[in-house]
Protein backbone atom coordinates (compact mmCIF):
# COMPACT_ATOMS: atom_id res chain seq x y z
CA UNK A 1 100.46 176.57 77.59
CA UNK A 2 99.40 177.42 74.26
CA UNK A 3 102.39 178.25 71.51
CA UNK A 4 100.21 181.74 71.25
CA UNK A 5 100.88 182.65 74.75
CA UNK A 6 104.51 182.02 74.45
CA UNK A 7 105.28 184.73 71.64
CA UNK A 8 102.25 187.53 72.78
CA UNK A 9 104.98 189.19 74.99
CA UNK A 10 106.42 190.70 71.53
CA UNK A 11 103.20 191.13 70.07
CA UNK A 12 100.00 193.96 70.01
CA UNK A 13 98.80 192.71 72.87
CA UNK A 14 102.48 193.22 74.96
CA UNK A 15 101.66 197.12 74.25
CA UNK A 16 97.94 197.33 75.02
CA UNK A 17 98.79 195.79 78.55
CA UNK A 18 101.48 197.95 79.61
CA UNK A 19 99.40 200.86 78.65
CA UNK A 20 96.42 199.71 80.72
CA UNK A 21 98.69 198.62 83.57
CA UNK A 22 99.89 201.98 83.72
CA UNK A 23 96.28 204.14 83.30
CA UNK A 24 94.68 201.56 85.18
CA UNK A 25 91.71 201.66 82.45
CA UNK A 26 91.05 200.49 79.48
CA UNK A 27 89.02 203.60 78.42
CA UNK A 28 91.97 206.10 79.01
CA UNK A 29 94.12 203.45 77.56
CA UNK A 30 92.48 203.36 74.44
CA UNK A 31 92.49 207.00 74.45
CA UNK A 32 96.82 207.22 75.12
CA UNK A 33 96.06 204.03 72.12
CA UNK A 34 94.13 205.75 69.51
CA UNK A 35 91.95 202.39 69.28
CA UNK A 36 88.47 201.08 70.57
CA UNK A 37 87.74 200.06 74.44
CA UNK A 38 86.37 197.13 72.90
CA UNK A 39 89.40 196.10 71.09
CA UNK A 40 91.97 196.28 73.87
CA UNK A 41 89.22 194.34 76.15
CA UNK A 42 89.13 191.36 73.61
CA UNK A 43 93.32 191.33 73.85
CA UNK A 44 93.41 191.52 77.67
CA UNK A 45 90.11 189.00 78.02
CA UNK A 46 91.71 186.49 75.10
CA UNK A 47 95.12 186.17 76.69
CA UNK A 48 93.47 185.60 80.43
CA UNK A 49 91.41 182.79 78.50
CA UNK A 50 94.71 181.49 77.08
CA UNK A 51 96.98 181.63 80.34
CA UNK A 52 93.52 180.50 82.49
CA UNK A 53 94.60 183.32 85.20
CA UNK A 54 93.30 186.75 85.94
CA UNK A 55 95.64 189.60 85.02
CA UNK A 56 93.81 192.59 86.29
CA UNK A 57 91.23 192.84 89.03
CA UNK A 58 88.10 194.48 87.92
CA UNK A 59 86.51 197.40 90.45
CA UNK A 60 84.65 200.62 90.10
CA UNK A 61 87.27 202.94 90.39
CA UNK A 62 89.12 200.71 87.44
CA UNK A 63 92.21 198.21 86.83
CA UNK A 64 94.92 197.17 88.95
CA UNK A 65 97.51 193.96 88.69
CA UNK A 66 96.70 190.55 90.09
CA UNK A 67 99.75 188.92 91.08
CA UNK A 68 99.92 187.26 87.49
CA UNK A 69 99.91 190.78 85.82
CA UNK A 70 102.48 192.21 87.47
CA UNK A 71 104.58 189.18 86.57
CA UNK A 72 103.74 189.65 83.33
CA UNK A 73 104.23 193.41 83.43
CA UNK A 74 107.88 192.76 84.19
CA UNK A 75 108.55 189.89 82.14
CA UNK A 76 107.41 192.38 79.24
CA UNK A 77 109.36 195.22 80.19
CA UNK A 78 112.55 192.98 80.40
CA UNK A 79 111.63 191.73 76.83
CA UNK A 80 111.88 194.99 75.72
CA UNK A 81 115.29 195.58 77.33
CA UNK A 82 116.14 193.03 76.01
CA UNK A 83 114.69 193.88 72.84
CA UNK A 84 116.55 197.21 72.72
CA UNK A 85 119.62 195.83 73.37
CA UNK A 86 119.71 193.24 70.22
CA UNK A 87 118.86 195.93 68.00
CA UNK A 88 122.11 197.68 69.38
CA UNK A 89 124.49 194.87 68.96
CA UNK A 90 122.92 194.34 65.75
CA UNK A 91 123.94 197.50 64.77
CA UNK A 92 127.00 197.02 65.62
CA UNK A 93 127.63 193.97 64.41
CA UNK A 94 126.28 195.89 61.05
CA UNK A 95 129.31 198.25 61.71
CA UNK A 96 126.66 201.11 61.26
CA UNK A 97 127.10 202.66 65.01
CA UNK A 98 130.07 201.59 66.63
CA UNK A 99 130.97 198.38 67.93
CA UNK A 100 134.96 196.84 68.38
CA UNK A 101 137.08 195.85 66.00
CA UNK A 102 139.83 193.38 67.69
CA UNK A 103 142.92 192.08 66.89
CA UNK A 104 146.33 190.66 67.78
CA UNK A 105 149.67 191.22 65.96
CA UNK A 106 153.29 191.26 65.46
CA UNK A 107 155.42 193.37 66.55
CA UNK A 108 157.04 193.51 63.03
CA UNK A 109 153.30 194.84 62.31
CA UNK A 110 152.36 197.06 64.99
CA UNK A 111 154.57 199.86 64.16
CA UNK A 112 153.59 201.26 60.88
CA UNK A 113 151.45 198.77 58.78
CA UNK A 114 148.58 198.19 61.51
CA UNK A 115 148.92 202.34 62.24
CA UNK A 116 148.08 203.23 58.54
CA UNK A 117 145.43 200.76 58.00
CA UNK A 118 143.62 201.88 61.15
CA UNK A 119 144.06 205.62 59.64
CA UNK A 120 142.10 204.46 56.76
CA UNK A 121 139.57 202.18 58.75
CA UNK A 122 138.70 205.24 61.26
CA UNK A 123 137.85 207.43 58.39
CA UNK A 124 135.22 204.88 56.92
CA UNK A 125 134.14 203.70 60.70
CA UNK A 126 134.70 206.75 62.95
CA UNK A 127 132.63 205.95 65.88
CA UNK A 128 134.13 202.13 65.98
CA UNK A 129 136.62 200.97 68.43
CA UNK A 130 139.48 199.20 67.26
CA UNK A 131 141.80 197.12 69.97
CA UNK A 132 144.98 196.35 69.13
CA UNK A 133 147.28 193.78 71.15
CA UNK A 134 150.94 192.51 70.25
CA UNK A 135 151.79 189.02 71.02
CA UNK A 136 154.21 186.59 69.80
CA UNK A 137 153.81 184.81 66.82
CA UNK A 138 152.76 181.35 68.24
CA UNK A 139 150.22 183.43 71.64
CA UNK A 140 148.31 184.48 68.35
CA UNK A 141 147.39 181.09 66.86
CA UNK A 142 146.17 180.75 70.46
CA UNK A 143 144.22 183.66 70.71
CA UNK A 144 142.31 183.36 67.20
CA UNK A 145 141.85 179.82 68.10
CA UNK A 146 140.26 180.44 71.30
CA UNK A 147 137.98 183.12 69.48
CA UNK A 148 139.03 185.75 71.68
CA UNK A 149 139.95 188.44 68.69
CA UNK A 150 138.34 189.41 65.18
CA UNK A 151 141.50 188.18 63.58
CA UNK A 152 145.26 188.45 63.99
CA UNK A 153 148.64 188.98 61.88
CA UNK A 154 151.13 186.29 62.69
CA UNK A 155 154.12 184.05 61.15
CA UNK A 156 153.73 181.00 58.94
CA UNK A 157 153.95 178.07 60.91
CA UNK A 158 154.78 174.49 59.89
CA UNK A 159 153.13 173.19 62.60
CA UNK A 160 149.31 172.27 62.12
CA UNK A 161 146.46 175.03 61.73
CA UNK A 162 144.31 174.99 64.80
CA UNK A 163 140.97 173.48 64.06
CA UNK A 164 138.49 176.63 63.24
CA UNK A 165 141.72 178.59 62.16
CA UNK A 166 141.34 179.89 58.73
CA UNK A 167 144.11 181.70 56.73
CA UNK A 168 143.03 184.46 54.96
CA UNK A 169 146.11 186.18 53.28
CA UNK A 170 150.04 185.48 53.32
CA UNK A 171 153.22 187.69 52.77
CA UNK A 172 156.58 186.64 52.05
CA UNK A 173 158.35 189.35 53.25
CA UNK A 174 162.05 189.07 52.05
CA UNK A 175 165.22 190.34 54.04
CA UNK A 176 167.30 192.38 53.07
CA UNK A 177 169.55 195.60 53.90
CA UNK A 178 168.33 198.51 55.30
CA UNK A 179 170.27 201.42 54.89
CA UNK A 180 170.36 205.06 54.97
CA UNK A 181 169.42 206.85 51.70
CA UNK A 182 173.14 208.61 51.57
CA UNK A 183 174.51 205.10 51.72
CA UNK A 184 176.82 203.64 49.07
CA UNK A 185 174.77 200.47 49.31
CA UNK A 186 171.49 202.24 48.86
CA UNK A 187 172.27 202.63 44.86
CA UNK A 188 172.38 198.71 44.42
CA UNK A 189 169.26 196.82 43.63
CA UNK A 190 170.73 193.89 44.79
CA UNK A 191 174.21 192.78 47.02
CA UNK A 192 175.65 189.69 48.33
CA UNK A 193 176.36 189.36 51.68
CA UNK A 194 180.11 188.96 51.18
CA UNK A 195 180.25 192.77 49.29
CA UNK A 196 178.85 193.63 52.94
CA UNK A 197 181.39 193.23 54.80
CA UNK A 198 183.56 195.57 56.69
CA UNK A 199 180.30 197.56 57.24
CA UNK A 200 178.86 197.62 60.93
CA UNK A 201 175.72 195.33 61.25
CA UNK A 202 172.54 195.98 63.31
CA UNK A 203 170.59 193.04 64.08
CA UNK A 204 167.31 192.13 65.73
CA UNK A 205 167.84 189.43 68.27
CA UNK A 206 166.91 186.03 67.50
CA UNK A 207 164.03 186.28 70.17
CA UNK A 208 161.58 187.77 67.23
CA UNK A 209 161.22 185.88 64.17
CA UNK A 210 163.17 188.20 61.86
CA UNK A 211 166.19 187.88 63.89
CA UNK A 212 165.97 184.00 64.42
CA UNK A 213 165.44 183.45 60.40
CA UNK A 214 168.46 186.00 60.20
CA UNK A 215 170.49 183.77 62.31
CA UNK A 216 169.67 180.61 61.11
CA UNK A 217 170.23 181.88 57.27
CA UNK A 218 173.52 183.25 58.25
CA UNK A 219 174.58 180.02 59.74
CA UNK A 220 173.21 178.14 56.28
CA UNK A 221 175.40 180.40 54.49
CA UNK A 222 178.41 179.71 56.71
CA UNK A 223 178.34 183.88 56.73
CA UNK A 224 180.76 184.73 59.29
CA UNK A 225 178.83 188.15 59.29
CA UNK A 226 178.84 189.64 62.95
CA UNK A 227 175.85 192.37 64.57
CA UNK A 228 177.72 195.41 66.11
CA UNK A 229 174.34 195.73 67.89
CA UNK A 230 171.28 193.94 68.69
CA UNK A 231 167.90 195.21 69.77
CA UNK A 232 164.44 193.82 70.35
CA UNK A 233 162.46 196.07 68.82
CA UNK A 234 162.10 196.59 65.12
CA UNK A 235 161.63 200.38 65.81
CA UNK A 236 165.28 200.31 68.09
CA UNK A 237 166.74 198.49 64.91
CA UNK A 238 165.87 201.76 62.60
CA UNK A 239 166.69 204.35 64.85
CA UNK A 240 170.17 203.09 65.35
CA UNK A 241 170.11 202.76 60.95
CA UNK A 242 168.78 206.14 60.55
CA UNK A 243 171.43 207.72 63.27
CA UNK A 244 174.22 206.28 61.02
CA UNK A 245 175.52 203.76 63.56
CA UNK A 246 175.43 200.88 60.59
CA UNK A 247 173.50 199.28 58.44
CA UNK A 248 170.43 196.24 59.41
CA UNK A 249 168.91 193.16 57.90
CA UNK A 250 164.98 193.23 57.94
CA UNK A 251 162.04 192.25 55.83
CA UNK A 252 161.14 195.13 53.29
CA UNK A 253 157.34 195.21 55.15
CA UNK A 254 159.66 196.33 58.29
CA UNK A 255 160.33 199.34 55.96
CA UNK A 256 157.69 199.88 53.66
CA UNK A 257 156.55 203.12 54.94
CA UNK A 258 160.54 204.36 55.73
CA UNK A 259 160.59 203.74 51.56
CA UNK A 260 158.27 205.34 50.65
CA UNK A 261 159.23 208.91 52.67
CA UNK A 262 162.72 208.48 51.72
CA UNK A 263 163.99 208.09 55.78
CA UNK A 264 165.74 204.47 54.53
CA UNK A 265 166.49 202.13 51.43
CA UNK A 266 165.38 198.42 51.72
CA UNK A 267 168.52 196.69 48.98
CA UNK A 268 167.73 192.81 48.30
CA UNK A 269 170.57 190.38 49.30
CA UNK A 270 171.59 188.07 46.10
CA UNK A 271 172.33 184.64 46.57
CA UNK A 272 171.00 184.20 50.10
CA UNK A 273 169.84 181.33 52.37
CA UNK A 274 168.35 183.84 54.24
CA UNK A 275 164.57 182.74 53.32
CA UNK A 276 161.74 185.08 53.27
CA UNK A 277 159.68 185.78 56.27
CA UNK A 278 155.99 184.48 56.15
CA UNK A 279 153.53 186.44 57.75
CA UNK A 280 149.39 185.20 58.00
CA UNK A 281 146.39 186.84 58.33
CA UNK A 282 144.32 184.77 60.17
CA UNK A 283 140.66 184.63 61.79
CA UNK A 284 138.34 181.96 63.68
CA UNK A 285 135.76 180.31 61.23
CA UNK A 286 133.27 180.44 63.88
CA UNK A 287 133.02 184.03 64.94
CA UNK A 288 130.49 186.23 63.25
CA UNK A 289 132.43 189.63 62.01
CA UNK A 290 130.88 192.73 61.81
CA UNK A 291 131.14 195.13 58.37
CA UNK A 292 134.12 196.88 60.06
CA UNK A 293 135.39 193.82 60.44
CA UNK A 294 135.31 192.15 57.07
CA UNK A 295 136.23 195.90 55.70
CA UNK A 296 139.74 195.75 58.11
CA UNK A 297 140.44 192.58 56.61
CA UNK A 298 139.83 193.20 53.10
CA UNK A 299 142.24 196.37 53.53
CA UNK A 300 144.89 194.45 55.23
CA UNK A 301 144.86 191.30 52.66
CA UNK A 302 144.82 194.05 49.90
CA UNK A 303 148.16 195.81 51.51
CA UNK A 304 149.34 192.11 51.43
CA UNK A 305 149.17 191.80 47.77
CA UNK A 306 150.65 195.19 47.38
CA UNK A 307 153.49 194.41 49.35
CA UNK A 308 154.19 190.64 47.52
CA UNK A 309 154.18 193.02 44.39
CA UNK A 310 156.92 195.00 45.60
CA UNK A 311 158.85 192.00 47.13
């Protein structure tokens, strides 16, 4: 078959037939057309010449399919769905009229970072979808390396990037203590963990990252600091802060937004092995991101700087 014939099911001629399949004349056709009898008759007659099959059988009360046309008929009309349905996803993928915006996070992320950014994203993209999932740290690498998300937030790893894994952004997020504004320890820019003491500690267990770089600083330091209580959840470890049961070690991006209302006081510890925590923004090289997309990311690697700034 003729490269011609392979493409004519998007072209002129993919029009002119439907219309005189469904008239059953090329006269009235050419009326529904606004072009010449003659015109549509050379289409129909060229493509017959080039396919070397009959679509249409002639008679005096006009056109109807051959067996070949009607084929054709609905391999164009599945073209067009077809058709129809790039254009949407292309759209989408243009961020113009919806589409999904996916990603997997931290929990250290989920609670207030990832809520304000998709504040700001929902205003500039209102009728996209965003999907949000929380996994640990290491499921993540997983996930963006399997392609199965835009992008996710996870820890720093030592071990080796998964191939098609790119970086995008890093925070250091340092620990500190978290207190309540009406604190004594909330005037202090900065305190050792020995001028801590005799206070009650709140802790978040070593099975998230925060608490397992907690512990293992603590043991570095030969602290023989003690947790009162241990929780889970980030969000369990404020609460019992802001009720007044004691006072918590967490990374300042635990309590950004907390700062800035005024609900609790992030105070740096001095002379600490307790290293910072490392957080990644990460994405597959291979999947194609829509505006949304890239505009998510640029917010969230922006918030990154602004938060190494504070740190």
């Amino acid at each position: 078959m003729p490269n011609s014939a392979r493409v004519f099911t998007m072209s002129r001629f993919a029009h002119y037939f439907e219309v005189v399949a469904q008239t059953g004349s090329i006269r009235q056709a050419a009326v529904v057309l606004n072009v010449s009898p003659s015109a549509i008759n050379r289409q129909i007659l060229a493509i017959e010449g080039n396919l070397d099959t009959l679509l249409f059988h002639r008679h005096n009360a006009g056109l109807s399919l051959t067996s070949a046309g009607e084929l054709l008929l609905a391999t164009i009309r599945a073209n067009k769905r077809d058709f129809d349905a790039f254009q949407t996803r292309l759209a989408a993928l243009s961020g113009l009229h919806g589409g999904l915006v996916s990603m997997a996070v931290v929990e250290a992320m989920s609670d207030r970072f990832i809520p304000d950014v998709l504040a700001d994203m929902s205003t500039l993209y209102p009728r996209v979808e965003f999907s949000v999932q929380t996994q640990n740290f290491k499921a993540i690498w997983h996930t963006v390396a399997r392609n199965e998300v835009d992008f996710g937030i996870t820890l720093l790893s030592d071990e080796k990037t998964p191939r098609r894994v790119k970086v995008a952004a890093t925070l250091h997020a340092p620990i500190g203590f978290v207190v309540r504004p009406d604190h004594p320890i909330a005037q202090r820019q900065e305190i050792r963990l020995s001028q801590a003491a005799g206070n009650r500690f709140i802790f978040p267990d070593a099975t998230l990252a925060v608490g397992a770089a907690i512990k293992e600083g603590l043991r570095a330091h030969q602290s023989d600091i003690q947790a009162s209580f241990t929780c889970n959840r980030i969000v369990s470890v404020k609460a019992l802060v802001r009720s007044g049961l004691g006072i918590a070690l967490l990374t300042q991006a635990d309590v950004i937004d907390e700062e800035k209302s005024g609900e609790l006081s992030f105070v740096k510890i001095a002379q600490s092995d307790i290293r910072p925590l490392g957080f990644a923004l990460i994405h597959n090289t291979q999947r194609q991101l829509s505006a949304a997309s890239h505009s998510t990311l640029s917010l969230i690697t922006k918030n990154f700087e602004t938060l190494s700034l504070l740190g």
